[in-house]
N, C-alpha and C. Protein backbone atom coordinates (compact mmCIF):
# COMPACT_ATOMS: atom_id res chain seq x y z
N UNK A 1 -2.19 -5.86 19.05
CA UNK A 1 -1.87 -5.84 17.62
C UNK A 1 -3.16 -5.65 16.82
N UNK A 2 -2.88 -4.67 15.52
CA UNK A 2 -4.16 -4.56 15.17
C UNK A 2 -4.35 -5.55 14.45
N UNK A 3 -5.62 -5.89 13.54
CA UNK A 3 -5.70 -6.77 12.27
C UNK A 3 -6.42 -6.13 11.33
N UNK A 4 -5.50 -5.42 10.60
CA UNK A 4 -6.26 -4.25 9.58
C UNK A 4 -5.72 -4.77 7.92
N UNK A 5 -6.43 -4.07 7.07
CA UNK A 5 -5.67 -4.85 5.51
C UNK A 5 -4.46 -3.79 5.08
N UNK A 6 -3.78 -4.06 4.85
CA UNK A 6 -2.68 -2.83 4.14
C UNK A 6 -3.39 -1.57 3.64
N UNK A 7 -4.58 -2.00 2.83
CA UNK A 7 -5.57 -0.62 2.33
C UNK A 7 -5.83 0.35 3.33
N UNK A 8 -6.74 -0.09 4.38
CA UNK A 8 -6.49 0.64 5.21
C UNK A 8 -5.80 1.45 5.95
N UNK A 9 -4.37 0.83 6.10
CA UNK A 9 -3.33 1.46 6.51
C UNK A 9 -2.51 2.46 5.16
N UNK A 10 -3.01 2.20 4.26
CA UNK A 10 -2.58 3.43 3.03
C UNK A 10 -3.47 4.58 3.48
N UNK A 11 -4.67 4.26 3.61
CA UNK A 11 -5.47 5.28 3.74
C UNK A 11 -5.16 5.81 4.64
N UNK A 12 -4.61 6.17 5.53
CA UNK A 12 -3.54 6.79 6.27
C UNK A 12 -2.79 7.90 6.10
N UNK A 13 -2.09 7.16 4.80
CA UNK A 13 -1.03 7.36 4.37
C UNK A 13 -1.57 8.58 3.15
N UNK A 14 -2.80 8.81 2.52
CA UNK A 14 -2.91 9.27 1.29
C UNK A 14 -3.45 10.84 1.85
N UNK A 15 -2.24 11.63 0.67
CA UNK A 15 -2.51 13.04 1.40
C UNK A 15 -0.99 13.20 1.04
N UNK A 16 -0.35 12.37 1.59
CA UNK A 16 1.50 12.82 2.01
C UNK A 16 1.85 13.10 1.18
N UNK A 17 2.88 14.23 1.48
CA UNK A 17 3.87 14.86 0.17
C UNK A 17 4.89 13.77 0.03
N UNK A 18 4.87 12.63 0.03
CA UNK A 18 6.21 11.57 -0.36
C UNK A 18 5.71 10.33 -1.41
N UNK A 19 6.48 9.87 -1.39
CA UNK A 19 6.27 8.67 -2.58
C UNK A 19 5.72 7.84 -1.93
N UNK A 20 5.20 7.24 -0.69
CA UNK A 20 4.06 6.85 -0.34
C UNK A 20 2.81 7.60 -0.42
N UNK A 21 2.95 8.33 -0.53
CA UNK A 21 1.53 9.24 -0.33
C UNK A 21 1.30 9.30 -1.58
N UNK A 22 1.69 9.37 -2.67
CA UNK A 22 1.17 9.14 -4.60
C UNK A 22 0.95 7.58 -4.09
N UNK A 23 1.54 6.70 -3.87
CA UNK A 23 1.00 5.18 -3.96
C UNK A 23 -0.48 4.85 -3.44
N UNK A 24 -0.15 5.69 -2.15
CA UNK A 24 -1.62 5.82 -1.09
C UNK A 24 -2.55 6.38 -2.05
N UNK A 25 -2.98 7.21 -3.00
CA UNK A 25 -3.31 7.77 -3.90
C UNK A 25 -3.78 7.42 -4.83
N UNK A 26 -2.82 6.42 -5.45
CA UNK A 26 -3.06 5.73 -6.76
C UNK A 26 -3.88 4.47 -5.94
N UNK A 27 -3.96 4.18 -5.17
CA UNK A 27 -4.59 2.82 -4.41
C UNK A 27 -6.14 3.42 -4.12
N UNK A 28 -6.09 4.36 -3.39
CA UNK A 28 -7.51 4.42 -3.24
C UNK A 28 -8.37 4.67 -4.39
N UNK A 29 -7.72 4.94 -5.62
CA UNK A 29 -8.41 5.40 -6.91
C UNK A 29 -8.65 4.02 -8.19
N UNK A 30 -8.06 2.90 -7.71
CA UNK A 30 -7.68 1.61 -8.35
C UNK A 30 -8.54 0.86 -7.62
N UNK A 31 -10.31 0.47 -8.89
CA UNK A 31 -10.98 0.54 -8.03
C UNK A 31 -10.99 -1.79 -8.24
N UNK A 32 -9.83 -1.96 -8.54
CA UNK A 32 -9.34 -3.53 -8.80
C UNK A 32 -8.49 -3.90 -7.17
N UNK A 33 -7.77 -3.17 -6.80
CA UNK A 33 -6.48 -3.09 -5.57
C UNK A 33 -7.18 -4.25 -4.83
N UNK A 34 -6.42 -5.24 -3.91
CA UNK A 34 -7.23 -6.14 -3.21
C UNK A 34 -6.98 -5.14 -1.97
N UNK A 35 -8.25 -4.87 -1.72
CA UNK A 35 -8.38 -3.78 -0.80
C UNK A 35 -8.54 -5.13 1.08
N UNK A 36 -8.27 -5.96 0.96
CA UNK A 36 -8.84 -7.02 2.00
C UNK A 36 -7.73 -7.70 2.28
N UNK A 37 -6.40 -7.10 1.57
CA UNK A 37 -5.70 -8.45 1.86
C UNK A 37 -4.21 -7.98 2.72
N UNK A 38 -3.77 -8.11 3.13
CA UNK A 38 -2.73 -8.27 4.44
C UNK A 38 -1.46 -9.00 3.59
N UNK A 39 -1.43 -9.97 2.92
CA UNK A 39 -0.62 -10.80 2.21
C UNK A 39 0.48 -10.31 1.08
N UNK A 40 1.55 -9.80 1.89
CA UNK A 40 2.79 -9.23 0.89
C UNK A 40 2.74 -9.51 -0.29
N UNK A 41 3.18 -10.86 -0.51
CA UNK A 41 3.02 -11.35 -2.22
C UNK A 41 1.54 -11.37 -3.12
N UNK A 42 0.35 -11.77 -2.48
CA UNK A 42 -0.68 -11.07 -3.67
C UNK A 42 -0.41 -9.56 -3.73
N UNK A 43 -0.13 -8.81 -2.62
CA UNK A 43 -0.65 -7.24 -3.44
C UNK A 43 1.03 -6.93 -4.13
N UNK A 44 1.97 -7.47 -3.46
CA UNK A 44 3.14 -7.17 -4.64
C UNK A 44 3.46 -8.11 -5.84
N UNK A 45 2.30 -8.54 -5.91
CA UNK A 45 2.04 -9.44 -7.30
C UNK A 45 0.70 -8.35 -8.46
N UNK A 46 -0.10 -7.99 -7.46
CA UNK A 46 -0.81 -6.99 -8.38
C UNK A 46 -0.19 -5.91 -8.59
N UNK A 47 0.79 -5.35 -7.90
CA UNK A 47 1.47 -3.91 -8.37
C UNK A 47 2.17 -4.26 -9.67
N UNK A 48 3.12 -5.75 -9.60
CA UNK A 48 3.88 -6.13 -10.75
C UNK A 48 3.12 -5.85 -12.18
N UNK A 49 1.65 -6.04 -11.75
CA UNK A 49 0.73 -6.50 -13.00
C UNK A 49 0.09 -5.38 -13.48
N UNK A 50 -0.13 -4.68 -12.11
CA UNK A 50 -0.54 -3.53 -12.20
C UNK A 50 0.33 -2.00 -12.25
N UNK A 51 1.12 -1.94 -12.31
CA UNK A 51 1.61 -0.57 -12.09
C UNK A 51 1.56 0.80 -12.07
N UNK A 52 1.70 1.61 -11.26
CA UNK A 52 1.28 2.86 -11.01
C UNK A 52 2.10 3.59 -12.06
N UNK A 53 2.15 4.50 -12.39
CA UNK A 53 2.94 5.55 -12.99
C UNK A 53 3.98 6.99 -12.35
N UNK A 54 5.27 5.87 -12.90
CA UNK A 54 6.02 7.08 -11.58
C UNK A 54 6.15 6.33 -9.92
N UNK A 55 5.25 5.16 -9.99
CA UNK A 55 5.66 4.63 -8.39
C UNK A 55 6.64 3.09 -8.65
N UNK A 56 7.79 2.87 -7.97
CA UNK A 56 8.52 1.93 -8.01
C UNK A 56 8.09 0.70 -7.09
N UNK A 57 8.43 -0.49 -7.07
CA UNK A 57 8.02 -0.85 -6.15
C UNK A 57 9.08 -1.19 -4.95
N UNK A 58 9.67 -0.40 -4.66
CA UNK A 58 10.78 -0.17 -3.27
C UNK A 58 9.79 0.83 -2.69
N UNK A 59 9.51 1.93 -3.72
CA UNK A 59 8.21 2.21 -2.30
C UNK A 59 7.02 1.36 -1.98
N UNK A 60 6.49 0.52 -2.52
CA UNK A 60 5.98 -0.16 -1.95
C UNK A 60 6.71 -1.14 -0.78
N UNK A 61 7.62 -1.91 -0.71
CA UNK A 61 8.55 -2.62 -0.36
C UNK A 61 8.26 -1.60 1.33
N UNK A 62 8.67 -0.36 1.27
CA UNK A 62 8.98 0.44 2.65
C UNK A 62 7.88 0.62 3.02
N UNK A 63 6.62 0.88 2.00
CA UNK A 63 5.25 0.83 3.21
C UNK A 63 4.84 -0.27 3.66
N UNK A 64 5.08 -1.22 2.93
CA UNK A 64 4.80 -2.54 3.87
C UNK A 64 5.11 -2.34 4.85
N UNK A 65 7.07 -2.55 4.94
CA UNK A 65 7.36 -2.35 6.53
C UNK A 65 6.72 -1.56 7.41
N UNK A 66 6.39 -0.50 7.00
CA UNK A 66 5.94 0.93 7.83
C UNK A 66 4.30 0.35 8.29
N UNK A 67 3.94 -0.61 7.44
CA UNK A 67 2.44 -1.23 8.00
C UNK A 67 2.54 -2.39 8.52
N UNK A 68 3.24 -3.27 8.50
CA UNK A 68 3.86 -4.35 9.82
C UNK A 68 4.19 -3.33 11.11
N UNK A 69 4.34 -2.51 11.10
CA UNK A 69 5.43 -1.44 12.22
C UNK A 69 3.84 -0.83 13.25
N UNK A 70 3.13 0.31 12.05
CA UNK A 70 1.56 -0.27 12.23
C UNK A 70 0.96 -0.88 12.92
N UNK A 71 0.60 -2.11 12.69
CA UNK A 71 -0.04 -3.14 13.06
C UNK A 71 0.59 -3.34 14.52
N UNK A 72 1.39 -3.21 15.09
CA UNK A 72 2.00 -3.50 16.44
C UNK A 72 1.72 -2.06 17.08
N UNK A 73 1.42 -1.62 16.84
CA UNK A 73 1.09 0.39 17.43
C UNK A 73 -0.13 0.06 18.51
């Protein structure tokens, strides 16, 4: 199992033609994002506070999963 921060695993992700890939996007450019943290509820507590434009947070919600899914790779 790896032990990586969600940031990392966006960075992955940034490039994609999908609504993760604008989130992946808007994250690496948000230079506040807790780029260190693994912890569902702080970073879906900063999206609340913070919000992207145009990104919901159900896509966030599905990259989580997709980076728990990740982390076991």
């Amino acid at each position: 199992m790896k032990d990586r921060p969600y940031y990392q695993y966006m960075k992955t992700q940034a490039g994609a033609k999908n609504d993760t890939g604008k989130l992946a996007n808007h994250i690496a450019d948000d230079m506040s994002f807790p780029k260190y943290s693994n912890n569902y509820h702080e970073i879906s507590d900063y999206l609340e506070k913070n919000p992207y434009l145009n990104i919901s947070l159900d896509t966030f919600d599905e990259s989580f999963s997709d980076y728990k899914e990740w982390l076991q790779s």
